[in-house]
PDB file of N, CA and C in Angstrom:
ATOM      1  N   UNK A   1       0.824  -1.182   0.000  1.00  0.00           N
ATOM      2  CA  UNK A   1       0.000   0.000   0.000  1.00  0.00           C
ATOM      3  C   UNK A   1       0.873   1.252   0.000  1.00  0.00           C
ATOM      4  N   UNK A   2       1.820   1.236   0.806  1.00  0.00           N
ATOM      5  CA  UNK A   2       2.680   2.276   0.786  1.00  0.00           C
ATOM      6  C   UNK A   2       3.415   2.627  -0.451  1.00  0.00           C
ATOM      7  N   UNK A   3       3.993   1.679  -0.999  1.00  0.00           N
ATOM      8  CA  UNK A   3       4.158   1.897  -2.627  1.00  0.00           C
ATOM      9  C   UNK A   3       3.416   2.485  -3.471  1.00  0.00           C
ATOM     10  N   UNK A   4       2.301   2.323  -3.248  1.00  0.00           N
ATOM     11  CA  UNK A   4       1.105   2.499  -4.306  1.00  0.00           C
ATOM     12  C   UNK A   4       1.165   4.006  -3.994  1.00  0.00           C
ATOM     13  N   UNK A   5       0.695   4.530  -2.731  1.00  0.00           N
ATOM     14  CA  UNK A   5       0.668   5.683  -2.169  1.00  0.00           C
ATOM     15  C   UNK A   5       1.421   6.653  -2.669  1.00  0.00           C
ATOM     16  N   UNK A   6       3.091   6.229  -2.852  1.00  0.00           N
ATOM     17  CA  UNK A   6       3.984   6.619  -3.339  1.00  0.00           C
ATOM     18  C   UNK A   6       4.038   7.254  -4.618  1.00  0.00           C
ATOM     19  N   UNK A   7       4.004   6.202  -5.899  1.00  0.00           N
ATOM     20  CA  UNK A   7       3.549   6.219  -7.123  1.00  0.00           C
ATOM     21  C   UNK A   7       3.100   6.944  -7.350  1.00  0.00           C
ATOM     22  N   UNK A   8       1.504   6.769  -6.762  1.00  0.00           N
ATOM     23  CA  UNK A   8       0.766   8.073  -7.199  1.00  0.00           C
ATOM     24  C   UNK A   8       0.891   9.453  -6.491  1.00  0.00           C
ATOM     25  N   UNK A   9       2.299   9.669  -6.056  1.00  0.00           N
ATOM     26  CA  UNK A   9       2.812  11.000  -5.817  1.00  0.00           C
ATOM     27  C   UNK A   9       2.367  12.051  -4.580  1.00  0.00           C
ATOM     28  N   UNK A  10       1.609  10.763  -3.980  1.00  0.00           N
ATOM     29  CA  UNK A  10       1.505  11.151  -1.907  1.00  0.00           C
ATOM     30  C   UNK A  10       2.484  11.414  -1.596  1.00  0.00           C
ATOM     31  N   UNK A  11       2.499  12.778  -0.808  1.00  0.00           N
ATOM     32  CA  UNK A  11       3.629  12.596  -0.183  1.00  0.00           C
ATOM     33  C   UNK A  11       3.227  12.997   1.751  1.00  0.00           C
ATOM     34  N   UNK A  12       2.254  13.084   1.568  1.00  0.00           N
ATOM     35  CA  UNK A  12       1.644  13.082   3.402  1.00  0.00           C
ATOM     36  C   UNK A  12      -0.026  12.441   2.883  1.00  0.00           C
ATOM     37  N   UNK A  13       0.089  11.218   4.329  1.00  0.00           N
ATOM     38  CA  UNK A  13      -1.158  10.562   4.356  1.00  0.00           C
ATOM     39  C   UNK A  13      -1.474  10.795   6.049  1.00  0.00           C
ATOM     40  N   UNK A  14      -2.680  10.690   5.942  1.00  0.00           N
ATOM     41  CA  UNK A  14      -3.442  10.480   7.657  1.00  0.00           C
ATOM     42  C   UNK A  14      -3.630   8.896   7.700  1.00  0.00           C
ATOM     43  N   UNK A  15      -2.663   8.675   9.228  1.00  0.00           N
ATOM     44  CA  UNK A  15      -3.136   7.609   9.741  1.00  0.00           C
ATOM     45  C   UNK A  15      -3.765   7.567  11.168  1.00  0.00           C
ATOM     46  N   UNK A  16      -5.168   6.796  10.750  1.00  0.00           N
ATOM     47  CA  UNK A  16      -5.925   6.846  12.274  1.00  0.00           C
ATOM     48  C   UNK A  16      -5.924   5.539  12.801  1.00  0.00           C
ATOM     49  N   UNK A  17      -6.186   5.183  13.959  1.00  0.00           N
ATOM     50  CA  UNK A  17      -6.147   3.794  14.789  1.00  0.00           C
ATOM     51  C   UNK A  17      -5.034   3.651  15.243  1.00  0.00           C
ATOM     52  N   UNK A  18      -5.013   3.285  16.490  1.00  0.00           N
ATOM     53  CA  UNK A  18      -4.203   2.691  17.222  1.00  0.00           C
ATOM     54  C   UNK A  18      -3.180   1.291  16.873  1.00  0.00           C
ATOM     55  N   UNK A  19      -3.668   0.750  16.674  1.00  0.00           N
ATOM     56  CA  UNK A  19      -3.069  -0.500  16.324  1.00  0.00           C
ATOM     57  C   UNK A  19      -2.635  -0.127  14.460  1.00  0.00           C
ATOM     58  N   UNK A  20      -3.305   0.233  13.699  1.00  0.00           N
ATOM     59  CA  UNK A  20      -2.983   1.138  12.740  1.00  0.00           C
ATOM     60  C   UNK A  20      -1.289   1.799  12.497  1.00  0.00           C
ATOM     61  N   UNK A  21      -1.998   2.645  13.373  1.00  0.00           N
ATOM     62  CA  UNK A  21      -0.071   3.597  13.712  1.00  0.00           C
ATOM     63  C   UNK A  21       0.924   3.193  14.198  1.00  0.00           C
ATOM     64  N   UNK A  22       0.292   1.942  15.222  1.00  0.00           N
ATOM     65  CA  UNK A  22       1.420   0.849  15.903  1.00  0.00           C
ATOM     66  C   UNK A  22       1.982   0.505  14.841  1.00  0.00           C
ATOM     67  N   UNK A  23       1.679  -0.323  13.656  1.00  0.00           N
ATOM     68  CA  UNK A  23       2.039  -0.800  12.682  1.00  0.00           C
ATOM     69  C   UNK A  23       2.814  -0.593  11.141  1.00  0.00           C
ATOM     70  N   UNK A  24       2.414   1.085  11.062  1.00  0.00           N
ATOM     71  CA  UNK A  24       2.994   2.053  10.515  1.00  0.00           C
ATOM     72  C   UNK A  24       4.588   2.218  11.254  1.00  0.00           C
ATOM     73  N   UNK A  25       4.645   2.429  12.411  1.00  0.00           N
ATOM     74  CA  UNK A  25       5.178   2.533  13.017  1.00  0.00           C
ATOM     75  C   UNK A  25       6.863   1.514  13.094  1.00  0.00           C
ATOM     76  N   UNK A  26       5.877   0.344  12.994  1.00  0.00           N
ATOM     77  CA  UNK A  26       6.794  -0.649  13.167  1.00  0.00           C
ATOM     78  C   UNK A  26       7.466  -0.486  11.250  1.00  0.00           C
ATOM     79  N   UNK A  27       7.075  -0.675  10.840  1.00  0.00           N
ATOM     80  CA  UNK A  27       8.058  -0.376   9.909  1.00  0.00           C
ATOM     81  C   UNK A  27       8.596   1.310   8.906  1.00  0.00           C
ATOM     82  N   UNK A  28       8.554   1.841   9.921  1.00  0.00           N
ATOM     83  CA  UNK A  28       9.362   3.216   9.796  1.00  0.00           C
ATOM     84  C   UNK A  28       8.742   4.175   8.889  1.00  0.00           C
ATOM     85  N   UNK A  29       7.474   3.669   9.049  1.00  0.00           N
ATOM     86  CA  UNK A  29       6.818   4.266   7.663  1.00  0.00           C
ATOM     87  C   UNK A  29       6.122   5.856   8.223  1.00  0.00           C
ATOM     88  N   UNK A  30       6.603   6.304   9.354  1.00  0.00           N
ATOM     89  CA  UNK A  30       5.582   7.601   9.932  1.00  0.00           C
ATOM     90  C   UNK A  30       6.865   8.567  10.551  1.00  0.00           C
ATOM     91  N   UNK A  31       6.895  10.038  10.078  1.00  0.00           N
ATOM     92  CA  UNK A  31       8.006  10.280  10.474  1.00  0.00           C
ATOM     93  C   UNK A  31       7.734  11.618  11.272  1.00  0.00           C
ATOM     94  N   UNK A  32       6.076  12.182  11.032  1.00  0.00           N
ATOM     95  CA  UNK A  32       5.657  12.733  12.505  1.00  0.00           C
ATOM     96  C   UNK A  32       4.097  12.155  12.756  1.00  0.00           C
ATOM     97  N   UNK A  33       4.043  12.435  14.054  1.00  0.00           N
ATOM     98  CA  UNK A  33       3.255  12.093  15.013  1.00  0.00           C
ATOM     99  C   UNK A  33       2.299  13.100  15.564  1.00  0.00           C
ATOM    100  N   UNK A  34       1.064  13.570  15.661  1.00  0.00           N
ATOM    101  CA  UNK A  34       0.282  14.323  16.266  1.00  0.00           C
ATOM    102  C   UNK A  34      -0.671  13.403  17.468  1.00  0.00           C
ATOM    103  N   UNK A  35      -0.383  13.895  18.361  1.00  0.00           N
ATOM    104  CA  UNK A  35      -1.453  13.151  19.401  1.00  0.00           C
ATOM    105  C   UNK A  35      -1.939  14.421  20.337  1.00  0.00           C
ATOM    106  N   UNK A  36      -3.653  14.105  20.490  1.00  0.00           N
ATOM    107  CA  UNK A  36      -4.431  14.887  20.995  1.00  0.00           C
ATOM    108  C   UNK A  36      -4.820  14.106  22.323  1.00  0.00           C
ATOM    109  N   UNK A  37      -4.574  14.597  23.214  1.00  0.00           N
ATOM    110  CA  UNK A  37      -5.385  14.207  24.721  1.00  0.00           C
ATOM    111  C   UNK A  37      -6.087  14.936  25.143  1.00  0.00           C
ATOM    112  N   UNK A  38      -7.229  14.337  25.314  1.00  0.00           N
ATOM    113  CA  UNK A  38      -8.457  14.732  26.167  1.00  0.00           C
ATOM    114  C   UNK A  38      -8.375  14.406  27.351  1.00  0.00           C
ATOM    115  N   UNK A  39      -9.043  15.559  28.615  1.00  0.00           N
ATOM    116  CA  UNK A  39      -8.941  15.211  30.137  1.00  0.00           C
ATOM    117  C   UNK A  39     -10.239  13.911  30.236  1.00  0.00           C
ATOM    118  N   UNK A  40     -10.066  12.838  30.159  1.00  0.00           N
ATOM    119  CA  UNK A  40     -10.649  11.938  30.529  1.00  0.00           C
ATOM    120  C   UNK A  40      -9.452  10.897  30.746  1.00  0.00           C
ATOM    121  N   UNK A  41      -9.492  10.281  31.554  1.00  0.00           N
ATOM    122  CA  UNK A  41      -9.084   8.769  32.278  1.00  0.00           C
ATOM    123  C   UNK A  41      -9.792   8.166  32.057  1.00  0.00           C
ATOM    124  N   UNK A  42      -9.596   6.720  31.400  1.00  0.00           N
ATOM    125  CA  UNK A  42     -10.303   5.538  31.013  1.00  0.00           C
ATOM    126  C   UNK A  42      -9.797   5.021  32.769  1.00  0.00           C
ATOM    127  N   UNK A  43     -10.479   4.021  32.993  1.00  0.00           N
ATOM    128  CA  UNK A  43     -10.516   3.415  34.292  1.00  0.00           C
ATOM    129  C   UNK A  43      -9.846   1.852  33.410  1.00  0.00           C
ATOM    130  N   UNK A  44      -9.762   1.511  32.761  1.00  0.00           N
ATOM    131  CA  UNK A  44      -9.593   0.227  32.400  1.00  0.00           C
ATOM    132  C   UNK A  44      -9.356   0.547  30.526  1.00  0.00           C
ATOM    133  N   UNK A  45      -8.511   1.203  30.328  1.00  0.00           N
ATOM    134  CA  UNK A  45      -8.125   1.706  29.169  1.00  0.00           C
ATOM    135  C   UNK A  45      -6.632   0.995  28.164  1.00  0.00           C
ATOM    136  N   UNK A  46      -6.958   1.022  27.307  1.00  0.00           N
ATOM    137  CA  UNK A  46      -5.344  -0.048  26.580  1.00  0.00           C
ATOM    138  C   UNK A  46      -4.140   0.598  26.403  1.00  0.00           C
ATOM    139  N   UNK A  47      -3.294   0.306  25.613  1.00  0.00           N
ATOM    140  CA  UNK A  47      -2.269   1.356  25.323  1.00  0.00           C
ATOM    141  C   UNK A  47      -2.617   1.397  23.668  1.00  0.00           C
ATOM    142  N   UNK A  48      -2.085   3.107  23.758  1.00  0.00           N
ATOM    143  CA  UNK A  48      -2.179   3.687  22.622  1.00  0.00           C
ATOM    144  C   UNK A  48      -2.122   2.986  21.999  1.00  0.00           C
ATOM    145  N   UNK A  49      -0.646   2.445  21.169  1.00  0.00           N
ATOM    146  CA  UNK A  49      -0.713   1.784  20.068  1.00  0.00           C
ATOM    147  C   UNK A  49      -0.683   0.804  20.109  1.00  0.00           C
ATOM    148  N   UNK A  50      -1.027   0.209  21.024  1.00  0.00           N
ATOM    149  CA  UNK A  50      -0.288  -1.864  21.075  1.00  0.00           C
ATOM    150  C   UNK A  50       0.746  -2.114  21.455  1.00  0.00           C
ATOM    151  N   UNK A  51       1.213  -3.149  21.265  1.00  0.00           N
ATOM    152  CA  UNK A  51       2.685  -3.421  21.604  1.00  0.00           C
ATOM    153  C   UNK A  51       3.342  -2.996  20.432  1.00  0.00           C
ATOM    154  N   UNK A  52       4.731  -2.758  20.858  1.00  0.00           N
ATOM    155  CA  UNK A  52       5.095  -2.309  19.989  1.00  0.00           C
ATOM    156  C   UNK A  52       6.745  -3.514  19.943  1.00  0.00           C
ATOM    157  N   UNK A  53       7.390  -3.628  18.883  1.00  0.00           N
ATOM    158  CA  UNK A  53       8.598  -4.349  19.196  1.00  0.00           C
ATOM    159  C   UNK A  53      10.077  -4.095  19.946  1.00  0.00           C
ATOM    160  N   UNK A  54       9.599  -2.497  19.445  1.00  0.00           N
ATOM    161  CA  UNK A  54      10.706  -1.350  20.098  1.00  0.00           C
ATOM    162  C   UNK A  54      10.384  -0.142  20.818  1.00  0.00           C
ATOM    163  N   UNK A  55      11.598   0.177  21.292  1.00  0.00           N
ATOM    164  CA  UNK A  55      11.077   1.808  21.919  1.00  0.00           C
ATOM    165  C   UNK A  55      10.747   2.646  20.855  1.00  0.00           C
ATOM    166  N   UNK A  56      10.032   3.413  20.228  1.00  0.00           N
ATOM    167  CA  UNK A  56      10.087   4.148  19.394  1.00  0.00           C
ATOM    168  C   UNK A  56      10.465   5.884  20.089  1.00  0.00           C
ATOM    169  N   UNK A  57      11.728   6.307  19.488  1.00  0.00           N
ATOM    170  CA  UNK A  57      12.126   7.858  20.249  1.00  0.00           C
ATOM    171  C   UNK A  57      11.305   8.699  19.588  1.00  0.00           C
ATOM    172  N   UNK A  58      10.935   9.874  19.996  1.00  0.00           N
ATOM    173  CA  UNK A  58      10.076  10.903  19.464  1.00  0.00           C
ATOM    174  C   UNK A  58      10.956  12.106  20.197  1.00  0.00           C
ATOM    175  N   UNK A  59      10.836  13.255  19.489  1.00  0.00           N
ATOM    176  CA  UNK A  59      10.737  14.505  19.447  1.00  0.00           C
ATOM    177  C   UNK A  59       9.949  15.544  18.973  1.00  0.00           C
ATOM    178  N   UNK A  60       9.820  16.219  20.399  1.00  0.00           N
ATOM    179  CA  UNK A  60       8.496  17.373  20.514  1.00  0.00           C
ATOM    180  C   UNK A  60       8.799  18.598  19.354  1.00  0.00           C
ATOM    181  N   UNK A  61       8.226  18.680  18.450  1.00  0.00           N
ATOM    182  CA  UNK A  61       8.311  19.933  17.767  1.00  0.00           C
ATOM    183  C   UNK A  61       7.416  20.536  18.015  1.00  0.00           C
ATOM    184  N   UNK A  62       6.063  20.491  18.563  1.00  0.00           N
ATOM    185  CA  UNK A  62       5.133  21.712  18.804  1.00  0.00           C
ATOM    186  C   UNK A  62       4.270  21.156  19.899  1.00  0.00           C
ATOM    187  N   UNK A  63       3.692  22.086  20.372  1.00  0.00           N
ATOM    188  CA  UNK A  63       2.616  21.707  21.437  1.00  0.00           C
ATOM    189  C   UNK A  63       1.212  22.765  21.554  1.00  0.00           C
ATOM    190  N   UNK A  64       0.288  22.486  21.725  1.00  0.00           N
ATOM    191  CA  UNK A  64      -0.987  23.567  21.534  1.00  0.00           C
ATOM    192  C   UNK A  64      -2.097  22.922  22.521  1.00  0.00           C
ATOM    193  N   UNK A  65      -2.347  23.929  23.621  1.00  0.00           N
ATOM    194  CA  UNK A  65      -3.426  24.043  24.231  1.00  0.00           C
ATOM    195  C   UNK A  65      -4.817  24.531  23.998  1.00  0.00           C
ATOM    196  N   UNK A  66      -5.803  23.807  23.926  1.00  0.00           N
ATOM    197  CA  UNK A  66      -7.123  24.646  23.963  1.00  0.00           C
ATOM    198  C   UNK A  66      -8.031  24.706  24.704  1.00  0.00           C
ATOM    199  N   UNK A  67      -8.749  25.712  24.790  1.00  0.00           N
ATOM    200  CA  UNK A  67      -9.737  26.507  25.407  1.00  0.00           C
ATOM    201  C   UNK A  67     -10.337  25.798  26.518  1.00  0.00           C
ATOM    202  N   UNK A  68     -11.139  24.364  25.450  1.00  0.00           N
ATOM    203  CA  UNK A  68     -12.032  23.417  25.881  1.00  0.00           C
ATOM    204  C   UNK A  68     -11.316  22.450  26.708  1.00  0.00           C
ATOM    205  N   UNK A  69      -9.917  22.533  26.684  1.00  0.00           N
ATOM    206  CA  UNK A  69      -8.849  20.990  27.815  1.00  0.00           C
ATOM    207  C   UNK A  69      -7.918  20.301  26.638  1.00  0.00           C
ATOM    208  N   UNK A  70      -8.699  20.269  25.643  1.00  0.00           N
ATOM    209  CA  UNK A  70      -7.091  19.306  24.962  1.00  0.00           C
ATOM    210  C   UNK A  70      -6.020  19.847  24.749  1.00  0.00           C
ATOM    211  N   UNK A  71      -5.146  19.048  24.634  1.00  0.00           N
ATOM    212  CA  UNK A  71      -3.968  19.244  24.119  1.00  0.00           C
ATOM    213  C   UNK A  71      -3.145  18.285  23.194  1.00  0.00           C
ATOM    214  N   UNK A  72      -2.949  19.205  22.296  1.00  0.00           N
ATOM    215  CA  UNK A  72      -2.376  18.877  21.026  1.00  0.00           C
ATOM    216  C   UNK A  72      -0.934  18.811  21.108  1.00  0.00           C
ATOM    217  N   UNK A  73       0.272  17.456  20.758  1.00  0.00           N
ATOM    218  CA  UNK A  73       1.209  17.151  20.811  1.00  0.00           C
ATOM    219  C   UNK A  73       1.882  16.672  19.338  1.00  0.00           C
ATOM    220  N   UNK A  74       3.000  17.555  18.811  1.00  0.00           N
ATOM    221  CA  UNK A  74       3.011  16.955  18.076  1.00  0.00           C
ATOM    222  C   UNK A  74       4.508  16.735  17.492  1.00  0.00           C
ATOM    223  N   UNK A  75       4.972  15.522  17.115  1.00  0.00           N
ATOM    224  CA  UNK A  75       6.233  15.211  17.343  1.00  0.00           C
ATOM    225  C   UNK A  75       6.885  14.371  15.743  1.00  0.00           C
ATOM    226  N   UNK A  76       8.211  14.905  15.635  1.00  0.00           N
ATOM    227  CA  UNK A  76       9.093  14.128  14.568  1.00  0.00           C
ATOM    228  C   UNK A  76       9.702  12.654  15.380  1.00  0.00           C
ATOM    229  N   UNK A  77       9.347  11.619  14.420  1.00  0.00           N
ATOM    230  CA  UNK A  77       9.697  10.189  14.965  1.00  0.00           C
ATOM    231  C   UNK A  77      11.402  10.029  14.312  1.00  0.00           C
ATOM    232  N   UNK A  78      11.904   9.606  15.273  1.00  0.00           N
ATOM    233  CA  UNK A  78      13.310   9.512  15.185  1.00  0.00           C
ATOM    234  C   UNK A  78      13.951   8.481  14.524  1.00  0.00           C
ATOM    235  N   UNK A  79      13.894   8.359  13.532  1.00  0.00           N
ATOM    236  CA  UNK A  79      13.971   7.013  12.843  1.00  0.00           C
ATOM    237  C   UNK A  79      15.128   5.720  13.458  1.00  0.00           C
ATOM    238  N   UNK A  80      16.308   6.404  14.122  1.00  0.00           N
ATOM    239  CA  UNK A  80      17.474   5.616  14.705  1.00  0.00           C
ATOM    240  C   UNK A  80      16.796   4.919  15.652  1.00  0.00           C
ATOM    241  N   UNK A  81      15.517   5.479  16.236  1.00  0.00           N
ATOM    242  CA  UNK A  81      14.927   4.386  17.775  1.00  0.00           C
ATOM    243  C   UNK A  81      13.586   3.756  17.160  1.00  0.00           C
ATOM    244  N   UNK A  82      13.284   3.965  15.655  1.00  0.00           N
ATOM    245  CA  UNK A  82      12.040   3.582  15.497  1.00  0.00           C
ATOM    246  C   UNK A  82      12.546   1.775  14.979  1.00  0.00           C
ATOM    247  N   UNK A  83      11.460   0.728  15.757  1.00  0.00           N
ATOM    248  CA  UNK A  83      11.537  -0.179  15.610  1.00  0.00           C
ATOM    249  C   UNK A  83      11.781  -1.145  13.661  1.00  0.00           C
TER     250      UNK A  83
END
């Protein structure tokens, strides 16, 4: 799929899901990251992306607060720590 993507001259795609981005992830295919948190606590909640095989390193390039509580994080994936 990523090939294909390619080809036809993508050069930024949105990936949503958890297990999704885990997987993107795992093969080096995502090179920033936006994550939004909302003030809610799951009481019995999973991890973000799944397991993952490796540490994946990230770096913060921006950060944005709003009004309503979220906050917007958003980061370049370090390819030397990405699994």
């Amino acid at each position: 799929m990523l090939q294909r993507i390619a080809a036809e001259g993508f050069r930024h795609v949105y990936v949503d899901g958890g297990r999704t981005i885990g997987s993107f992830l795992e093969t080096g295919a995502i090179d920033k990251l936006t994550v939004t948190l909302i003030p809610i606590l799951l009481g019995s909640g999973l991890p973000l992306f799944g397991p993952l095989t490796a540490d994946v390193r990230l770096s913060l390039e921006a950060s944005r607060v709003f009004e309503f509580g979220f906050v917007q994080l958003t980061y370049r994936v370090e390819k030397t720590g990405a699994a």
